[in-house]
N, C-alpha and C. Protein backbone atom coordinates (compact mmCIF):
# COMPACT_ATOMS: atom_id res chain seq x y z
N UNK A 1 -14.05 -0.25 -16.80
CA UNK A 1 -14.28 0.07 -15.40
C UNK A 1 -12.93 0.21 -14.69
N UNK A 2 -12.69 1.10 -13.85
CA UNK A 2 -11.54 1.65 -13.21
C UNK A 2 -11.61 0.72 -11.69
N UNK A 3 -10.40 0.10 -11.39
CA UNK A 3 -9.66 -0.38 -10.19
C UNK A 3 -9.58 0.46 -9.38
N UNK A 4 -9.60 0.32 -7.91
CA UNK A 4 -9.51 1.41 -6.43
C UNK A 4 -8.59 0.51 -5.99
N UNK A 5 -7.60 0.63 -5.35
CA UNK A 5 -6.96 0.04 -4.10
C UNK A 5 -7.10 0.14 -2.77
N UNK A 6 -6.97 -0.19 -1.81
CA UNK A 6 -6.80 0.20 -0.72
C UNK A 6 -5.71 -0.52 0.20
N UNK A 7 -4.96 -0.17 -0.03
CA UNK A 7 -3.24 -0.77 0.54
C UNK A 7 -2.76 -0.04 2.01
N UNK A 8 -1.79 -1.49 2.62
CA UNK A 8 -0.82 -1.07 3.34
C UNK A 8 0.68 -1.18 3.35
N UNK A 9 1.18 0.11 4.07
CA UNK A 9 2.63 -0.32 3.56
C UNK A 9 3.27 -0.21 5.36
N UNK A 10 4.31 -0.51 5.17
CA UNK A 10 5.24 -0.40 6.22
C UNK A 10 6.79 -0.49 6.34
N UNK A 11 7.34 0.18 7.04
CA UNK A 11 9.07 0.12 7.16
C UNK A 11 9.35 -0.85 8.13
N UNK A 12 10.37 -0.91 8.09
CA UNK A 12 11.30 -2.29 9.49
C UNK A 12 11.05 -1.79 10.64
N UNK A 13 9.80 -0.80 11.22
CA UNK A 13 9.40 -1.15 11.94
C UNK A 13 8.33 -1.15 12.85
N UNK A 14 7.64 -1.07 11.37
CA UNK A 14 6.54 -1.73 11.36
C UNK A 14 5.60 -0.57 11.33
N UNK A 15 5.55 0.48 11.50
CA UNK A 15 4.68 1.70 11.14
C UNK A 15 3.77 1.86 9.86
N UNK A 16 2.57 1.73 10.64
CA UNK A 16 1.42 1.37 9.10
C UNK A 16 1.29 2.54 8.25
N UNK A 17 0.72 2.21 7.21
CA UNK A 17 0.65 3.68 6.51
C UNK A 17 -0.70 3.08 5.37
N UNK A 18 -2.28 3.49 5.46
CA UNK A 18 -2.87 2.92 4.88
C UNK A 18 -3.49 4.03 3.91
N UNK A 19 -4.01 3.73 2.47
CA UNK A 19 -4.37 4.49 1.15
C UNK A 19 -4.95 3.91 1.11
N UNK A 20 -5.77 5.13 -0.46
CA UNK A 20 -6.22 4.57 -1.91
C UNK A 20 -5.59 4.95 -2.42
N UNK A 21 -5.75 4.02 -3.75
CA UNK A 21 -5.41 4.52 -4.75
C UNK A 21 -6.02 4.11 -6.25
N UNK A 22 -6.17 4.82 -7.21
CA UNK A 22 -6.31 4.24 -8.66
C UNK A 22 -5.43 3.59 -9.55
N UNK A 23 -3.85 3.84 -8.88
CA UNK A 23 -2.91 2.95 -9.63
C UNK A 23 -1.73 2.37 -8.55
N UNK A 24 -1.94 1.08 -8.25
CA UNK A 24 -0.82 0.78 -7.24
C UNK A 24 0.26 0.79 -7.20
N UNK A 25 0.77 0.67 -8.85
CA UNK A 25 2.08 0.25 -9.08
C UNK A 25 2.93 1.90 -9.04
N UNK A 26 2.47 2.42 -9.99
CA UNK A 26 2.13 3.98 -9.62
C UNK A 26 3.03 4.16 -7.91
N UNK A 27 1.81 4.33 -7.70
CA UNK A 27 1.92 4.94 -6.04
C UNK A 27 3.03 4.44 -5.03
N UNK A 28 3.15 3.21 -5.08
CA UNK A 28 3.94 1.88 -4.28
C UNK A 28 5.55 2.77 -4.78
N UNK A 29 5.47 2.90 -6.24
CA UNK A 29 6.96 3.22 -7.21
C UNK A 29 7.70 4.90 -6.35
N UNK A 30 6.61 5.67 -6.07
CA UNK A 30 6.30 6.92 -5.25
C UNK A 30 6.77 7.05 -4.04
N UNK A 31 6.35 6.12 -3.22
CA UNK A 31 6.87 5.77 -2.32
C UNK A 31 7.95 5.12 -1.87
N UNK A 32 8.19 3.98 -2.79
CA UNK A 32 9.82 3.72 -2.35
C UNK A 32 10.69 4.66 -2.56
N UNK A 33 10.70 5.57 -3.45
CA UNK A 33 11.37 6.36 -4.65
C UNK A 33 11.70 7.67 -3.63
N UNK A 34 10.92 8.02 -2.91
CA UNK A 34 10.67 8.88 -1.53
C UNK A 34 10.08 10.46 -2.80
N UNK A 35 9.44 9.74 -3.28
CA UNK A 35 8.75 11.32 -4.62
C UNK A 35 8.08 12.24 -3.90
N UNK A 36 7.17 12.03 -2.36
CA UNK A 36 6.21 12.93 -2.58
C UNK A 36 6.82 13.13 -0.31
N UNK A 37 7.02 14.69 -0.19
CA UNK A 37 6.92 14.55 1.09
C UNK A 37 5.89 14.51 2.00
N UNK A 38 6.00 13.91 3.28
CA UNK A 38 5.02 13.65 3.60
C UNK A 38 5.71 11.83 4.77
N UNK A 39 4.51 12.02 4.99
CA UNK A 39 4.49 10.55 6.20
C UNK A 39 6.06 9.44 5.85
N UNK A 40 5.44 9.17 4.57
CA UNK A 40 5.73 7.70 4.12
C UNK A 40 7.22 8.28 4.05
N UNK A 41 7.85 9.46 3.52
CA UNK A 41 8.81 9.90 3.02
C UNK A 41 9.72 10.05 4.36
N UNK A 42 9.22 11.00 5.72
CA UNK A 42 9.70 10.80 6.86
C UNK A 42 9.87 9.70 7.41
N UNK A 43 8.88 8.54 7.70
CA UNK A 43 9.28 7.17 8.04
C UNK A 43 9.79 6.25 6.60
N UNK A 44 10.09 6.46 5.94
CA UNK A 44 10.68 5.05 4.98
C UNK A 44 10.17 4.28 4.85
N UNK A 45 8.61 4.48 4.80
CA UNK A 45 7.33 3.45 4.27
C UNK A 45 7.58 3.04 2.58
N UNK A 46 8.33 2.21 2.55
CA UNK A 46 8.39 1.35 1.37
C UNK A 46 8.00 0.71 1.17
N UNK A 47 7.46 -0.09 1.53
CA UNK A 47 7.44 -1.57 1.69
C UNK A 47 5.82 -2.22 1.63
N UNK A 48 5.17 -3.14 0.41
CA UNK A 48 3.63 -3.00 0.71
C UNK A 48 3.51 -4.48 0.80
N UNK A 49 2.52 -4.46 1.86
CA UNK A 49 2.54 -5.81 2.72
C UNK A 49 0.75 -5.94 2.73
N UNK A 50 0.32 -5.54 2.20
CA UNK A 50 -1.53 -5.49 2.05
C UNK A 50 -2.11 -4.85 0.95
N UNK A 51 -2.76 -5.25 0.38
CA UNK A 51 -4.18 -4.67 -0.79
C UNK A 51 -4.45 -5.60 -1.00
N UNK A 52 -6.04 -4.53 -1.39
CA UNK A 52 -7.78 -5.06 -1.63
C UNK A 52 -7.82 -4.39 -3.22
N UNK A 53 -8.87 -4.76 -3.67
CA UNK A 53 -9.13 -4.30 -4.89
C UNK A 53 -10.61 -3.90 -5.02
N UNK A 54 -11.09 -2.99 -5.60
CA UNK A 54 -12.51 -2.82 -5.89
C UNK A 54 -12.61 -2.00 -7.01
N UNK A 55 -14.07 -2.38 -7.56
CA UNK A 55 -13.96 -1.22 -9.02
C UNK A 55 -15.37 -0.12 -8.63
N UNK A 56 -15.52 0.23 -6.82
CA UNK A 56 -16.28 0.89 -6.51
C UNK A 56 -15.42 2.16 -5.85
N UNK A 57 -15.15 3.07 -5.89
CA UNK A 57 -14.80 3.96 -5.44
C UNK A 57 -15.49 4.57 -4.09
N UNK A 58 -16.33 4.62 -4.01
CA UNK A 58 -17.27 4.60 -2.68
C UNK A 58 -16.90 3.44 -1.58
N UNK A 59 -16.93 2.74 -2.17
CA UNK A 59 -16.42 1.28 -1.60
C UNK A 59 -15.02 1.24 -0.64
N UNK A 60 -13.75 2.33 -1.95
CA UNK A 60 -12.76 2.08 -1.37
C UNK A 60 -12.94 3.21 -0.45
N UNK A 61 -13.18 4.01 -0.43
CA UNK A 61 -13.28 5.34 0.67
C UNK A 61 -13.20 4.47 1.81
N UNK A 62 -14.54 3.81 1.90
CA UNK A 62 -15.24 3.17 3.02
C UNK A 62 -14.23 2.58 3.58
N UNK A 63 -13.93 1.41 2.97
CA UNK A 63 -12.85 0.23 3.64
C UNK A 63 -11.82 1.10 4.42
N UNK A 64 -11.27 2.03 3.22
CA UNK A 64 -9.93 3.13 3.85
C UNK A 64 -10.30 3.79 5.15
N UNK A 65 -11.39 4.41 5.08
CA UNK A 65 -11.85 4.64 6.96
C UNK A 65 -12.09 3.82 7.55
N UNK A 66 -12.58 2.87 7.34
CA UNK A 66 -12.76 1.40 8.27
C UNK A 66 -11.47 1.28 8.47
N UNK A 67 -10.57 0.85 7.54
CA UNK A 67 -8.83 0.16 8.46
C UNK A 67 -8.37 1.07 9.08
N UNK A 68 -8.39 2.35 9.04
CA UNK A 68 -7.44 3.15 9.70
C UNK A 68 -8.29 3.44 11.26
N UNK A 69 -9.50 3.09 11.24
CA UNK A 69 -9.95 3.29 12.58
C UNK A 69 -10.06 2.39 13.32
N UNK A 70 -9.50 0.94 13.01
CA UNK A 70 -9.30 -0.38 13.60
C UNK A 70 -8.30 -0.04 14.44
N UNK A 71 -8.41 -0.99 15.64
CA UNK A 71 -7.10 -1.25 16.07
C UNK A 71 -5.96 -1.73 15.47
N UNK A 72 -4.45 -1.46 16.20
CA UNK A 72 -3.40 -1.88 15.14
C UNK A 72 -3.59 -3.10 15.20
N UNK A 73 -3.76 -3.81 16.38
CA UNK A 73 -3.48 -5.32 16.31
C UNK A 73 -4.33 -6.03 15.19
N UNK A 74 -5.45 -5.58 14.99
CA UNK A 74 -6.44 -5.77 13.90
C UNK A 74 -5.93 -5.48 12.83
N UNK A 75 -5.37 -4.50 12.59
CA UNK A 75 -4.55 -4.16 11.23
C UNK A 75 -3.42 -5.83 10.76
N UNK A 76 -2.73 -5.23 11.76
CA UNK A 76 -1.70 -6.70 11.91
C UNK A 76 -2.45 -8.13 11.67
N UNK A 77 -3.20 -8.42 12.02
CA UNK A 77 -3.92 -9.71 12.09
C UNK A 77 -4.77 -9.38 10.36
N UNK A 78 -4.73 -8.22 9.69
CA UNK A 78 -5.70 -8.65 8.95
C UNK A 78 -4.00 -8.83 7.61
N UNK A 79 -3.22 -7.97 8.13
CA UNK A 79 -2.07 -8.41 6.96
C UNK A 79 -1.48 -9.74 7.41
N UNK A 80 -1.87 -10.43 8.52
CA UNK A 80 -0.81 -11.86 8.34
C UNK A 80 -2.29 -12.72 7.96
N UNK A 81 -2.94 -12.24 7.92
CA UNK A 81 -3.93 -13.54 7.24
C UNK A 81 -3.30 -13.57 6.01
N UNK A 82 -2.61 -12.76 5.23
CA UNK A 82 -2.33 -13.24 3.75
C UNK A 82 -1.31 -13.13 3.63
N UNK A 83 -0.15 -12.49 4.33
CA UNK A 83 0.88 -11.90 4.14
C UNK A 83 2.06 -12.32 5.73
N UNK A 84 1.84 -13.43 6.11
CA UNK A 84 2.20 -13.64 7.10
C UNK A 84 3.66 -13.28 7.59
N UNK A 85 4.66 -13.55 6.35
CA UNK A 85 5.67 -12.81 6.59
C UNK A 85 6.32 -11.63 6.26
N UNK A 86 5.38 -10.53 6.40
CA UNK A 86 5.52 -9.39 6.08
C UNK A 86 6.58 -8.69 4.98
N UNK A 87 6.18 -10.33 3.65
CA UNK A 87 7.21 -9.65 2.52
C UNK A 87 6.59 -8.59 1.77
N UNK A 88 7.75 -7.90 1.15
CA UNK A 88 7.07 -6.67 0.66
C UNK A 88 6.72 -7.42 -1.21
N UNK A 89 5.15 -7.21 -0.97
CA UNK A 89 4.86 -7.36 -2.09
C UNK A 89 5.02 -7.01 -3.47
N UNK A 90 6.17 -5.89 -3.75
CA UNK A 90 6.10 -4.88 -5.00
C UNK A 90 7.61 -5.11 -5.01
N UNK A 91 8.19 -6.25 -4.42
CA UNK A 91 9.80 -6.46 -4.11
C UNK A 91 10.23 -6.22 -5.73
N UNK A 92 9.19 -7.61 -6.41
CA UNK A 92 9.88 -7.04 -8.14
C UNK A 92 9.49 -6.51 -8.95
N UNK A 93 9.09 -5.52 -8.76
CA UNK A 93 8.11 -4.97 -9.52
C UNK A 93 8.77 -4.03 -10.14
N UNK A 94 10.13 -3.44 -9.39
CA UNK A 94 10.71 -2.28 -9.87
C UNK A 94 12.49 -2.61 -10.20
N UNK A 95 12.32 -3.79 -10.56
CA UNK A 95 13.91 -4.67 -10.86
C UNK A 95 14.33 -3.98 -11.98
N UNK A 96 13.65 -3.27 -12.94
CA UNK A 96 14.25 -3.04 -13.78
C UNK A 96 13.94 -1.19 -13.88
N UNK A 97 15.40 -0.84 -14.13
CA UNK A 97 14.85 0.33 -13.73
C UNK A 97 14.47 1.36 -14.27
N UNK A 98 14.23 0.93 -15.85
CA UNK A 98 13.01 1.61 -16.83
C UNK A 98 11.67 0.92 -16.67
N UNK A 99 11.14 0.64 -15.48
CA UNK A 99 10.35 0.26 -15.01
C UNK A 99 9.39 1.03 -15.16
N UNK A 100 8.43 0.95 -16.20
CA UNK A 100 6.68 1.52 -16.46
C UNK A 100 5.75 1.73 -15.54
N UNK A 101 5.71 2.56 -14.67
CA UNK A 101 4.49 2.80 -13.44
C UNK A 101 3.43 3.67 -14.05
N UNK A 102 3.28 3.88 -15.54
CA UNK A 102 1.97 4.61 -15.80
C UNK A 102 0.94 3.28 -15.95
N UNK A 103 1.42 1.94 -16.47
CA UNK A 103 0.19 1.26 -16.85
C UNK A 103 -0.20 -0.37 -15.84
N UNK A 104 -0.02 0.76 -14.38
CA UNK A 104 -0.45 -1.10 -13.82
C UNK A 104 -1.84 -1.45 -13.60
């Protein structure tokens, strides 16, 4: 059964940027890396400070239109429930820099 994500990321200052995805490590690697133009690439959305997991794809759609039509402060309040100090979660993920993003 296949994993969905539904993540947030943000730069220093603070500009949300919310997905899916089928591979986080993948995508997160994409984004710091500045691979694909677009949003994240113009603001310097590196940085992932939120994800959910589901192995429903319908599911993640859903959630993904649900957060992005929340208020921000709601956004904010739902990443410091877990993430209170807005560290970037994928900090080591890419320490090494033959770092494997096909199999996360």
């Amino acid at each position: 059964m296949k994993d969905y994500y539904i993540y947030i990321m943000t730069n220093n200052s603070k500009t949300l940027y919310i997905e899916i995805t089928n591979n986080l490590k993948r995508r997160v690697y994409e984004h710091k890396m500045e691979l694909i133009d677009g949003f994240t690439k113009k603001y310097k959305i590196h940085k992932l400070v939120y994800f959910e997991i589901t192995s429903d794809i319908n599911s993640a759609i859903k959630r993904e239109k649900q957060l992005k039509n929340w208020h921000r402060q709601w956004k904010i309040n739902l990443i410091e429930t877990q993430n209170q100090d807005w560290a970037d979660l994928a900090k080591e993920w890419f320490l090494d820099s033959d770092a494997e993003t096909s199999s996360a």
